[in-house]
C-alpha atoms as a PDB file:
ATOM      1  CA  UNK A   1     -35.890  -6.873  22.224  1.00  0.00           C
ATOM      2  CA  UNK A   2     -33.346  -9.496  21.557  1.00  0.00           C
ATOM      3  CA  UNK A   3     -30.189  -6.852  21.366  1.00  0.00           C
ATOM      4  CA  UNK A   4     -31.112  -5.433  25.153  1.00  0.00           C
ATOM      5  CA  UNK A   5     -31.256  -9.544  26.393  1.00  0.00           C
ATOM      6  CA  UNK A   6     -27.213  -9.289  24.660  1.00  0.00           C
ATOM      7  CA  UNK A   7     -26.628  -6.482  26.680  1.00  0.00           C
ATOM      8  CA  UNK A   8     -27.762  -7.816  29.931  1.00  0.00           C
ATOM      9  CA  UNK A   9     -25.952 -11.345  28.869  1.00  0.00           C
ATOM     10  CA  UNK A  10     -22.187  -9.731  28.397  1.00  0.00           C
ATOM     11  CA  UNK A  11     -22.830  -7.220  31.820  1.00  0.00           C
ATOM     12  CA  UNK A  12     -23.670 -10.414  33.794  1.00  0.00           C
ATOM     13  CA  UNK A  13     -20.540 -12.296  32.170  1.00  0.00           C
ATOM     14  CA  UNK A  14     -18.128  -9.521  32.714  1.00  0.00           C
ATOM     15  CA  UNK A  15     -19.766  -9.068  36.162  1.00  0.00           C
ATOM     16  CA  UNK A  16     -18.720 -11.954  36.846  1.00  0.00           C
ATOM     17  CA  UNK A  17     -15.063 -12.014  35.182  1.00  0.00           C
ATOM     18  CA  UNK A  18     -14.169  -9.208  37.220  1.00  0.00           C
ATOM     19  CA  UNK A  19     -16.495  -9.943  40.619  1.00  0.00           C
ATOM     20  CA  UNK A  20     -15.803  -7.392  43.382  1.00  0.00           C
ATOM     21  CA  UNK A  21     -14.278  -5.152  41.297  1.00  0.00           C
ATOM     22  CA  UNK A  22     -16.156  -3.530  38.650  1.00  0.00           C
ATOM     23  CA  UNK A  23     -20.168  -3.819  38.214  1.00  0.00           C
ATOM     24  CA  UNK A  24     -20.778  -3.305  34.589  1.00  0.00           C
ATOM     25  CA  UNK A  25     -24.147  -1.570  35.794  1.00  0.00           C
ATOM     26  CA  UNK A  26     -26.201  -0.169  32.714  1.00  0.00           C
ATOM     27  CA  UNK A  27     -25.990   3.306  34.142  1.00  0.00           C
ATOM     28  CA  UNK A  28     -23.695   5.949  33.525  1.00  0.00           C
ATOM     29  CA  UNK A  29     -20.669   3.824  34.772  1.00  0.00           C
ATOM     30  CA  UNK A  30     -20.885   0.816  32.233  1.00  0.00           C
ATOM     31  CA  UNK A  31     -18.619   3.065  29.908  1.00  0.00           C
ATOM     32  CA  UNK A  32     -15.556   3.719  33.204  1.00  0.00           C
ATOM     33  CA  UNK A  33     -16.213  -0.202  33.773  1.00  0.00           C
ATOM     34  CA  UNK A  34     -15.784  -1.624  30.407  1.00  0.00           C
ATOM     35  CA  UNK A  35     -12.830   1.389  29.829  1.00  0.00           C
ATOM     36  CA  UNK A  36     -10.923   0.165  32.786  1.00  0.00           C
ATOM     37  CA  UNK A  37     -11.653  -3.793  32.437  1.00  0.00           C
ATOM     38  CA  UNK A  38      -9.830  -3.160  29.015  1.00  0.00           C
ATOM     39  CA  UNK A  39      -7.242  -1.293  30.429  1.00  0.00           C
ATOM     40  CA  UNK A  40      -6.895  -3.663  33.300  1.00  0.00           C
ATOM     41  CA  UNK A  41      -6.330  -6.985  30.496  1.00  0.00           C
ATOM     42  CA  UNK A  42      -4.127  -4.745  27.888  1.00  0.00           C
ATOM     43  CA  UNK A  43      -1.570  -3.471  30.679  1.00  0.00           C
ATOM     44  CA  UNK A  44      -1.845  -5.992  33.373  1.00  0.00           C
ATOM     45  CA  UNK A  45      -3.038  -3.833  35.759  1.00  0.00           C
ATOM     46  CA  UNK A  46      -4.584  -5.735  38.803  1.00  0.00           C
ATOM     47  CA  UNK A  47      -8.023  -3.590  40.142  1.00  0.00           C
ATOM     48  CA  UNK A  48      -8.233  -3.060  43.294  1.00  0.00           C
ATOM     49  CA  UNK A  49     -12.329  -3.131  43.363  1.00  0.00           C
ATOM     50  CA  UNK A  50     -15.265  -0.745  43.730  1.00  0.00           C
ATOM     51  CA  UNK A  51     -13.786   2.328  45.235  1.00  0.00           C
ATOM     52  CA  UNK A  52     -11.688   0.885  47.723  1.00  0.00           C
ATOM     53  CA  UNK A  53      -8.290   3.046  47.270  1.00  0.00           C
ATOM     54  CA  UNK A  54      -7.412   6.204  45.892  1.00  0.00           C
ATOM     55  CA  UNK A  55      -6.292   4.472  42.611  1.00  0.00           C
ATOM     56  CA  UNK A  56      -8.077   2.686  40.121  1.00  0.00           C
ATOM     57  CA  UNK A  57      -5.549  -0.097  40.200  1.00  0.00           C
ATOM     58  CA  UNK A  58      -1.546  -1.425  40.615  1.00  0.00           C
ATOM     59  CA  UNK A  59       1.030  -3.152  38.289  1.00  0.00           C
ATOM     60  CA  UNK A  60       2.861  -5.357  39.774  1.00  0.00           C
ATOM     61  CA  UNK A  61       6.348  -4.691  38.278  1.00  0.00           C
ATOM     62  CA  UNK A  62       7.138  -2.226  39.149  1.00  0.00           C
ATOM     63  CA  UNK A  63       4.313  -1.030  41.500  1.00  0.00           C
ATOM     64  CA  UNK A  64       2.823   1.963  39.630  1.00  0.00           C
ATOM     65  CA  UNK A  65      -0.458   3.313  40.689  1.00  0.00           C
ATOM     66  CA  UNK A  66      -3.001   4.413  37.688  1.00  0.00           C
ATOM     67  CA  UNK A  67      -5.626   6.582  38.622  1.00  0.00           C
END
């Protein structure tokens, strides 16, 4: 099926846009990766990677954390 090849074409590509800190895993979590990767580009927020803090991410002026 051509539109499941897509899929797996765009999570490898955005795996490897944001490598280390999201997976874009066709599970239950593809929907919190692609919400924060969108996040992440509209607000310049800088991830800090796969559950590695407390907080999803940082801006860097001024340092806010969003969870």
């Amino acid at each position: 099926m051509k539109e499941i090849q897509q899929l797996l074409d765009i999570t490898q590509s955005l795996k490897r846009q944001f490598e280390g800190r999201l997976d874009f895993s066709l599970d239950g979590r593809l929907v919190g990766d692609i919400g924060e990767a969108l996040v992440s580009e509209r607000f310049d927020i800088e991830l800090y990677g796969k559950n590695k803090h407390r907080y999803d991410g940082y801006h860097h002026l001024p340092e806010k954390r969003f969870k």
